[in-house]
PDB file of N, CA and C in Angstrom:
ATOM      1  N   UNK A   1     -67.029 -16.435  85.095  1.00  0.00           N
ATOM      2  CA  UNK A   1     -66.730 -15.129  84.564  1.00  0.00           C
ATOM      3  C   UNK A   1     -66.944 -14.100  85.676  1.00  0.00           C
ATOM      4  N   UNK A   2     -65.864 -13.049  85.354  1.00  0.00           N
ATOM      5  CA  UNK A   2     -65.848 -12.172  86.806  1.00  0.00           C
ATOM      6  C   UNK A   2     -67.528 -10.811  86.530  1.00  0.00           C
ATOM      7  N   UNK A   3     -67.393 -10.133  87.586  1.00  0.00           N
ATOM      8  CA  UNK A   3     -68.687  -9.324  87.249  1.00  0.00           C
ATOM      9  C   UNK A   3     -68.054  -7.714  86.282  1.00  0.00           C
ATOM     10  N   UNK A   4     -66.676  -7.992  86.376  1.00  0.00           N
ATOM     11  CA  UNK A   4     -66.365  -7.274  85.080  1.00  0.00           C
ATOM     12  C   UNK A   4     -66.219  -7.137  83.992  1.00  0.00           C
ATOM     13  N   UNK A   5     -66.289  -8.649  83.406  1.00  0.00           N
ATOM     14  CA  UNK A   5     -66.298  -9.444  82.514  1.00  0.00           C
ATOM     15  C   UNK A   5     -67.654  -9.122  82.082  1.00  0.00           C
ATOM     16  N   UNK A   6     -68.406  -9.890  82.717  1.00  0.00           N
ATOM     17  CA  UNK A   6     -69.801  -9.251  82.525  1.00  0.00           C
ATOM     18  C   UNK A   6     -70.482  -8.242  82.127  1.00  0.00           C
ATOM     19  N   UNK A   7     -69.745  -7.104  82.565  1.00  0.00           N
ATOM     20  CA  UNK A   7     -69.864  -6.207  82.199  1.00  0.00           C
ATOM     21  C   UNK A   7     -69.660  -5.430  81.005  1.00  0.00           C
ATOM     22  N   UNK A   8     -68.513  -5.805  80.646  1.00  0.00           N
ATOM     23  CA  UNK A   8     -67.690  -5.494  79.298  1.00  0.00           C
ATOM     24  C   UNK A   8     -68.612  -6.485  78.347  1.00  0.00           C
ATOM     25  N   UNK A   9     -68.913  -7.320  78.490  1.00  0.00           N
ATOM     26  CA  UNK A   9     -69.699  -8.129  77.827  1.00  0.00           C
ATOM     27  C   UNK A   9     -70.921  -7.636  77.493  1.00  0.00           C
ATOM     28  N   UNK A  10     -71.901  -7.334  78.316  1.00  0.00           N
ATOM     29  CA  UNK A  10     -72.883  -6.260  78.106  1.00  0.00           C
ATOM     30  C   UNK A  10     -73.103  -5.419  77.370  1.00  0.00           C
ATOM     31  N   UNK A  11     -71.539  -4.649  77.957  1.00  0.00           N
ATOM     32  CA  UNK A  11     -71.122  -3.118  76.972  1.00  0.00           C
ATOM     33  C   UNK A  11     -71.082  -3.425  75.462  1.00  0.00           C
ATOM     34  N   UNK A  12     -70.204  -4.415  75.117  1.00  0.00           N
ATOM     35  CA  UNK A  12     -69.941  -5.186  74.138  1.00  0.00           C
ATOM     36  C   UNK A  12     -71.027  -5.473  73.134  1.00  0.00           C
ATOM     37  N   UNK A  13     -72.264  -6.100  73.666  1.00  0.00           N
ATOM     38  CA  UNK A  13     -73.554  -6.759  72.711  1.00  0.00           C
ATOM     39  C   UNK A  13     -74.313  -5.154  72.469  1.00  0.00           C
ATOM     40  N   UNK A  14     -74.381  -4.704  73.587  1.00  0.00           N
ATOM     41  CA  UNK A  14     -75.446  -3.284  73.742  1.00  0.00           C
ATOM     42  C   UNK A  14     -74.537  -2.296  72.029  1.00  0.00           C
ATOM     43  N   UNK A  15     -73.090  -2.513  72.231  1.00  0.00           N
ATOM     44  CA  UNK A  15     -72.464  -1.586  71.507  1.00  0.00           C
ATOM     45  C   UNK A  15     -72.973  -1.960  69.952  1.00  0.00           C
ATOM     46  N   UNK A  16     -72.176  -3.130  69.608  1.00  0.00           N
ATOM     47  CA  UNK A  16     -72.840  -3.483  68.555  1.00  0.00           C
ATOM     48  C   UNK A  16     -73.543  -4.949  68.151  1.00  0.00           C
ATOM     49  N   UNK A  17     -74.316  -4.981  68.040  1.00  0.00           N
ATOM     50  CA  UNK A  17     -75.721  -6.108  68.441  1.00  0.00           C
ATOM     51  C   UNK A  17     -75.477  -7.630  67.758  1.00  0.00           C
ATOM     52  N   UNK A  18     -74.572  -7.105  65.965  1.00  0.00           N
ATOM     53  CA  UNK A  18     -74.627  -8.463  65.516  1.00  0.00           C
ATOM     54  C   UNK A  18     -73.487  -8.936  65.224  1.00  0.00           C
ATOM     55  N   UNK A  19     -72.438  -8.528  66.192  1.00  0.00           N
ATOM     56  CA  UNK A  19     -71.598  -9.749  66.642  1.00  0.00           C
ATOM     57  C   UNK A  19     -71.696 -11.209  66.666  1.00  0.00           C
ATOM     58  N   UNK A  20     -70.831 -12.104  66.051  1.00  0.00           N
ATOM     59  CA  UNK A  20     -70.658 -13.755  66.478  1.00  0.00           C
ATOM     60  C   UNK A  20     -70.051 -13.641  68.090  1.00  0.00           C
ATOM     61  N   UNK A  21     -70.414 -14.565  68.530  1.00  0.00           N
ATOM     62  CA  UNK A  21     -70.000 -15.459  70.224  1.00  0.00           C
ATOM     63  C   UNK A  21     -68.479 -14.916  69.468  1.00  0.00           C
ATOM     64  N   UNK A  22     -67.963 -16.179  68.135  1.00  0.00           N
ATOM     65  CA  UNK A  22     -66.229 -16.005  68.146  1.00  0.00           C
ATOM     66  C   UNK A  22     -65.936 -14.873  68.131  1.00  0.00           C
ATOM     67  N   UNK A  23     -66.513 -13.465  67.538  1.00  0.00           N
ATOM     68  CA  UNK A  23     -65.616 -12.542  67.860  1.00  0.00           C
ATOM     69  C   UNK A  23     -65.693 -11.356  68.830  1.00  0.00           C
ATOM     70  N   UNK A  24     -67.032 -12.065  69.664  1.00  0.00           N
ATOM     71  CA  UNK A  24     -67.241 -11.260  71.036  1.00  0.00           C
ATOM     72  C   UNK A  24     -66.043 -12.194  72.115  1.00  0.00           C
ATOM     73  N   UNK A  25     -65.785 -13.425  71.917  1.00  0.00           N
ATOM     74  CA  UNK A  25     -64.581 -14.094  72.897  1.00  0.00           C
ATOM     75  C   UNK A  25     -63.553 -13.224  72.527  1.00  0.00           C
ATOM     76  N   UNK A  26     -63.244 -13.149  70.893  1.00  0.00           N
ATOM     77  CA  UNK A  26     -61.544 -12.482  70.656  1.00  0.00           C
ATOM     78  C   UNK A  26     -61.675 -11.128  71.273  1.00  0.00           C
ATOM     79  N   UNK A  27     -63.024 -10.285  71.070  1.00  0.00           N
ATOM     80  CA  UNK A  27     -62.906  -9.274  71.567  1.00  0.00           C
ATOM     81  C   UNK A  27     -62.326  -8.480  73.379  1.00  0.00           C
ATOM     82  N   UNK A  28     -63.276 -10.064  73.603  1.00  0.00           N
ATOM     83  CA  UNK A  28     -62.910  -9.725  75.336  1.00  0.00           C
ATOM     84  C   UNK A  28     -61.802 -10.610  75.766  1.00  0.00           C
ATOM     85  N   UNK A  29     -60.933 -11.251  74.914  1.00  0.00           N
ATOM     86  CA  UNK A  29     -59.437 -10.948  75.320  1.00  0.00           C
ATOM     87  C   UNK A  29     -58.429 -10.314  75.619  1.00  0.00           C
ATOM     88  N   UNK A  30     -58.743  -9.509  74.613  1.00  0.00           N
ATOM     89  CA  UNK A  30     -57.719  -8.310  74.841  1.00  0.00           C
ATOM     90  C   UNK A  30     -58.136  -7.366  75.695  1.00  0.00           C
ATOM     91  N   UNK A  31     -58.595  -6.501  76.027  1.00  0.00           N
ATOM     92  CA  UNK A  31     -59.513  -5.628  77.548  1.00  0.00           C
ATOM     93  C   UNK A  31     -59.312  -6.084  78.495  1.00  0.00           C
ATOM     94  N   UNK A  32     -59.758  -7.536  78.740  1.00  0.00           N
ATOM     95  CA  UNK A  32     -59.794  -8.000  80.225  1.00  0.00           C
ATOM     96  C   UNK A  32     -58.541  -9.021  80.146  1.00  0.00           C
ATOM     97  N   UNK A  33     -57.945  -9.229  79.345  1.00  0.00           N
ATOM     98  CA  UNK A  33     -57.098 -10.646  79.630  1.00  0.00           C
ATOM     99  C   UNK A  33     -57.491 -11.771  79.886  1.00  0.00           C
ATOM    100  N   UNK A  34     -58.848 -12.066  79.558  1.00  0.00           N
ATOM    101  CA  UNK A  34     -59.580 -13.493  80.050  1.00  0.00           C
ATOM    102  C   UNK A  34     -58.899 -14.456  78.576  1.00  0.00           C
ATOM    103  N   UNK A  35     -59.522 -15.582  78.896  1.00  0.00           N
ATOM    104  CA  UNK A  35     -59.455 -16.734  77.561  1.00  0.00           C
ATOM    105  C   UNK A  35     -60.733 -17.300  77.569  1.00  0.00           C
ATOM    106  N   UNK A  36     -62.013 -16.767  77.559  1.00  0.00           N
ATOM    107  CA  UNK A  36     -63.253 -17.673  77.480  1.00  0.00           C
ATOM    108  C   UNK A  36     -63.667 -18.293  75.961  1.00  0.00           C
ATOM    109  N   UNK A  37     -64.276 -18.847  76.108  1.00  0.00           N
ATOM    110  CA  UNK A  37     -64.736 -19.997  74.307  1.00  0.00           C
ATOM    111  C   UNK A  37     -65.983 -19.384  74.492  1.00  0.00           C
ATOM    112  N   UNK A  38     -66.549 -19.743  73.243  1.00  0.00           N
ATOM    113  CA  UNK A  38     -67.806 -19.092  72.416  1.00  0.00           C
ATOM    114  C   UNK A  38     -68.879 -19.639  73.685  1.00  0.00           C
ATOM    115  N   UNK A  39     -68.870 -20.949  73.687  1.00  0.00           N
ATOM    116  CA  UNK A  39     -69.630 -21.220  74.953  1.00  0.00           C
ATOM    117  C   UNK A  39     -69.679 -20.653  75.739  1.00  0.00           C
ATOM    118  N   UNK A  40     -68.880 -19.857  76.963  1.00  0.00           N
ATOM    119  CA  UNK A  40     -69.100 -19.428  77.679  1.00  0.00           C
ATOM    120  C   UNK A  40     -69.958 -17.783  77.452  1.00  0.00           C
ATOM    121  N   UNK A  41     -69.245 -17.522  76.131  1.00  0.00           N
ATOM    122  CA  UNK A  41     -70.061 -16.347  75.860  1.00  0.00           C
ATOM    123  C   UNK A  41     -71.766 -16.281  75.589  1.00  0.00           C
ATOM    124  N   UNK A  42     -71.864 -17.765  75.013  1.00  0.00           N
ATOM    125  CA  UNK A  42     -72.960 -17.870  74.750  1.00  0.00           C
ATOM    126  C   UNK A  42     -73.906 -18.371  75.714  1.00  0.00           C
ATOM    127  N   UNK A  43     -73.388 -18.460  76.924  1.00  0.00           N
ATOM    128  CA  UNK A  43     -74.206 -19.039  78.213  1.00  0.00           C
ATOM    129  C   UNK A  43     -74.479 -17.849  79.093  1.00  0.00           C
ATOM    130  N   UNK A  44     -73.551 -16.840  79.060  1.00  0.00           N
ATOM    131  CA  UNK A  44     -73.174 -15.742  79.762  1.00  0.00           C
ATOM    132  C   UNK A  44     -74.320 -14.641  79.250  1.00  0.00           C
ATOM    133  N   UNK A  45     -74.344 -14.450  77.258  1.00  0.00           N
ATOM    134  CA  UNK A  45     -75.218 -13.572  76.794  1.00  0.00           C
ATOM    135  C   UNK A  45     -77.116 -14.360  77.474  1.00  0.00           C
ATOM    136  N   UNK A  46     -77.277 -15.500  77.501  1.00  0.00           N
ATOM    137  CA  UNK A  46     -78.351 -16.387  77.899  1.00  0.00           C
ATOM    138  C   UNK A  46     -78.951 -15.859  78.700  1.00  0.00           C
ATOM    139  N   UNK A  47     -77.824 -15.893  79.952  1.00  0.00           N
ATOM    140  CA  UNK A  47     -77.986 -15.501  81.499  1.00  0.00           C
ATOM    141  C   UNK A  47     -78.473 -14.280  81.287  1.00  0.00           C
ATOM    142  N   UNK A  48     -77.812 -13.649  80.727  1.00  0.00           N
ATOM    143  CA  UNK A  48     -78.599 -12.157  80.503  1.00  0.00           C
ATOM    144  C   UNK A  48     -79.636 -11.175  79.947  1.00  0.00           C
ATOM    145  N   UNK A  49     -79.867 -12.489  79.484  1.00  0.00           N
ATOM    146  CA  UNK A  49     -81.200 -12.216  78.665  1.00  0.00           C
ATOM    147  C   UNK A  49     -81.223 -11.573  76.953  1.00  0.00           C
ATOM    148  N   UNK A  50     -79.920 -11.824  76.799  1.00  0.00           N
ATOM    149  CA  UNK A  50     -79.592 -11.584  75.128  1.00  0.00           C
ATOM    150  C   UNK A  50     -80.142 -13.007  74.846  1.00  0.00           C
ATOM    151  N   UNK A  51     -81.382 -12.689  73.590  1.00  0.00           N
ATOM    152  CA  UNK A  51     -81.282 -14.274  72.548  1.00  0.00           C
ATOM    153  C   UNK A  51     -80.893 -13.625  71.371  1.00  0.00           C
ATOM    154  N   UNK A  52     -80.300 -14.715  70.586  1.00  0.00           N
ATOM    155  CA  UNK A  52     -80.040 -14.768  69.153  1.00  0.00           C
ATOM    156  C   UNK A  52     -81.426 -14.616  68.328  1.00  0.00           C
ATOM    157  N   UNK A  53     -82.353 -13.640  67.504  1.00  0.00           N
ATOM    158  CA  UNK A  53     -83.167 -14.483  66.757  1.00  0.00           C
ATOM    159  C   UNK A  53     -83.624 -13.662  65.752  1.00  0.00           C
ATOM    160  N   UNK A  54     -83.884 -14.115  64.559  1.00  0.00           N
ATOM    161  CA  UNK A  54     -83.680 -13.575  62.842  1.00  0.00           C
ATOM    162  C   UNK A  54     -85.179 -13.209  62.925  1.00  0.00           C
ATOM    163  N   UNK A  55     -85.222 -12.241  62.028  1.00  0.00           N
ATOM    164  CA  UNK A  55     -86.941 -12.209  62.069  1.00  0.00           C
ATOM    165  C   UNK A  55     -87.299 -12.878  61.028  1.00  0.00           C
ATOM    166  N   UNK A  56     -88.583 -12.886  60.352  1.00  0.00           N
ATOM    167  CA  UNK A  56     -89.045 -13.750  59.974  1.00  0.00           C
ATOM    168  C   UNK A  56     -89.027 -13.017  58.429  1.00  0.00           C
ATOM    169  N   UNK A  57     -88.809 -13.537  57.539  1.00  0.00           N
ATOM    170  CA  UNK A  57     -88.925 -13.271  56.078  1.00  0.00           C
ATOM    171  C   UNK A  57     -90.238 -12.714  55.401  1.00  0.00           C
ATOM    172  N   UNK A  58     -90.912 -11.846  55.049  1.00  0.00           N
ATOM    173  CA  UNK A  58     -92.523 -11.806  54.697  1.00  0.00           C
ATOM    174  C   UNK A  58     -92.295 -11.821  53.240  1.00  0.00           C
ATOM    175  N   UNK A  59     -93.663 -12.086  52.563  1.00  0.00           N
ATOM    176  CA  UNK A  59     -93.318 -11.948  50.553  1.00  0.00           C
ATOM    177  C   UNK A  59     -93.595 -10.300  50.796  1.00  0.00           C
ATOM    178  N   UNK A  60     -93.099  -9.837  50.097  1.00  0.00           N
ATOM    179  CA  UNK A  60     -93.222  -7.972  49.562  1.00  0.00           C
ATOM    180  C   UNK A  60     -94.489  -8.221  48.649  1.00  0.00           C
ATOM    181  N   UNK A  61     -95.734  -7.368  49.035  1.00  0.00           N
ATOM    182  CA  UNK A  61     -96.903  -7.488  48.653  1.00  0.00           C
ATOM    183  C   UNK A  61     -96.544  -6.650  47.253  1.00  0.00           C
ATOM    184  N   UNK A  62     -97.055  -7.109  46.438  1.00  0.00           N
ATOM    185  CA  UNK A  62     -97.192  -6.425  44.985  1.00  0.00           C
ATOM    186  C   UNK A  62     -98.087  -5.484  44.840  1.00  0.00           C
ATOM    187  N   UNK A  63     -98.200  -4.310  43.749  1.00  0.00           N
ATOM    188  CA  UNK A  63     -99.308  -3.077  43.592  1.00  0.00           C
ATOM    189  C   UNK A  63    -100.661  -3.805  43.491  1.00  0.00           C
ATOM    190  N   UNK A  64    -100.554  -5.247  42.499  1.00  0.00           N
ATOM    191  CA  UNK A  64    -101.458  -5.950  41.924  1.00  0.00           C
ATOM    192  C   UNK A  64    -102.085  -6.417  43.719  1.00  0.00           C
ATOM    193  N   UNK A  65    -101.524  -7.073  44.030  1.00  0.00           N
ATOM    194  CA  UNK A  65    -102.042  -7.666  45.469  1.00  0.00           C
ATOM    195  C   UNK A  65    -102.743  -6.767  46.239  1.00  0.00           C
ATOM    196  N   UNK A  66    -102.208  -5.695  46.472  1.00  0.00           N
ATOM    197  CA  UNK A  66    -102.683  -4.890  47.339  1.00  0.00           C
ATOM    198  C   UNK A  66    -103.294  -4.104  46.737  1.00  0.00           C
ATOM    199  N   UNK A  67    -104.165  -3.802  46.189  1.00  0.00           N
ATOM    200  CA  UNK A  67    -104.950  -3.858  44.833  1.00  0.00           C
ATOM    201  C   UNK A  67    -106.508  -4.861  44.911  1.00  0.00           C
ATOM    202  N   UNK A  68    -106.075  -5.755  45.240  1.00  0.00           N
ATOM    203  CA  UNK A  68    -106.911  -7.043  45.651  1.00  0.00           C
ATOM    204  C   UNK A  68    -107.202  -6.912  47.220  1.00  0.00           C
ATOM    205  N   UNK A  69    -106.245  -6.999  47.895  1.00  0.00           N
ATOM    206  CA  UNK A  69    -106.404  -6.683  49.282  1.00  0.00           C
ATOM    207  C   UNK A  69    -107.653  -5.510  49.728  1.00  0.00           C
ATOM    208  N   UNK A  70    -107.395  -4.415  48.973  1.00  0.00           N
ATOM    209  CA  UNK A  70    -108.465  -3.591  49.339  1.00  0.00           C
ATOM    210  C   UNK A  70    -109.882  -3.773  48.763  1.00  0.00           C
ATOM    211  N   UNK A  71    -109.524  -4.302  47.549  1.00  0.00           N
ATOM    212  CA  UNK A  71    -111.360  -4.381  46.941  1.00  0.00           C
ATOM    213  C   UNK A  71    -112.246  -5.703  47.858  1.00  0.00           C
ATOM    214  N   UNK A  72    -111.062  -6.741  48.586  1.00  0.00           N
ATOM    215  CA  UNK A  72    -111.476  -7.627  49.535  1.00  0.00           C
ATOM    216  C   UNK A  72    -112.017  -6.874  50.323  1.00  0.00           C
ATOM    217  N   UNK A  73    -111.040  -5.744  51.307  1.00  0.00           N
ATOM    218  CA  UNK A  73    -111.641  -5.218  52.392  1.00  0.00           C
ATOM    219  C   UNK A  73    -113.241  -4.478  52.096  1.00  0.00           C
ATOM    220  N   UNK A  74    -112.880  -3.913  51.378  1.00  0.00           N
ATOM    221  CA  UNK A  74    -113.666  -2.940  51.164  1.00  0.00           C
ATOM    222  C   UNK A  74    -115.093  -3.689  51.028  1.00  0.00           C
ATOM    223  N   UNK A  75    -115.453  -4.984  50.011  1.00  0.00           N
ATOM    224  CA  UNK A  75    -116.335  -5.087  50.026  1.00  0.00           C
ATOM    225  C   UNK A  75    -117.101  -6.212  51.289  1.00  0.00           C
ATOM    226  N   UNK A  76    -116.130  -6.355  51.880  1.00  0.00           N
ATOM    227  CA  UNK A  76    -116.889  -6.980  53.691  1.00  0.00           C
ATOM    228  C   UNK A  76    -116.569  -6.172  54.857  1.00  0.00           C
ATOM    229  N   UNK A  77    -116.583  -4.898  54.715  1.00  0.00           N
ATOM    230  CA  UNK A  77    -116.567  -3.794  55.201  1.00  0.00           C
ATOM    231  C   UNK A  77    -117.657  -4.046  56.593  1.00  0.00           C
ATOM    232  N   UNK A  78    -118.685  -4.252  55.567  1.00  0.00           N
ATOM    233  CA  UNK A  78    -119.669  -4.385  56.823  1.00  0.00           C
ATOM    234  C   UNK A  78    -120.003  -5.677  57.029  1.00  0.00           C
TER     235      UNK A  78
END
C-alpha cells in the first residue's frame, strides 16, 4: 500500500471509528483507485496501531444494590 493510501486510510478510521475492514476497502476504492481486500486493510489498520476492541459489558447496579454497597462501605470504613 502506497503512503497515500495510508493516509486516506488513517483519515478514514480517525473520521469515523466503527467502520467494517469491508467497507473501509469499498471505501478506499473509489478516492484512490486501489483494489485492496479486508486483509490488507486489516494488517495496514494493525501496523498503525488501530485495534478492534468492544468494551466489556458491566450488570447496571440496582437502587437496592447500591443501597447495600454503601451500608458495606460505610460500616468498614475504618
Amino acid at each position: 500500500m502506497t503512503e497515500r493510501g495510508q493516509r486516506i486510510l488513517k483519515h478514514t478510521v480517525r473520521k469515523s471509528h466503527q467502520l467494517s475492514a469491508e467497507s473501509i476497502a469499498k471505501n478506499l476504492q473509489t478516492p484512490c483507485g486501489l483494489h485492496i481486500s479486508t486483509t490488507t486493510v486489516h494488517r495496514e489498520l494493525h501496523g498503525m496501531g488501530f485495534h478492534g476492541r468492544a468494551a466489556v459489558s458491566k450488570p447496571y447496579i440496582t437502587k437496592c444494590n447500591a443501597k447495600r454497597q454503601m451500608q458495606w462501605c460505610k460500616a468498614r470504613r475504618h
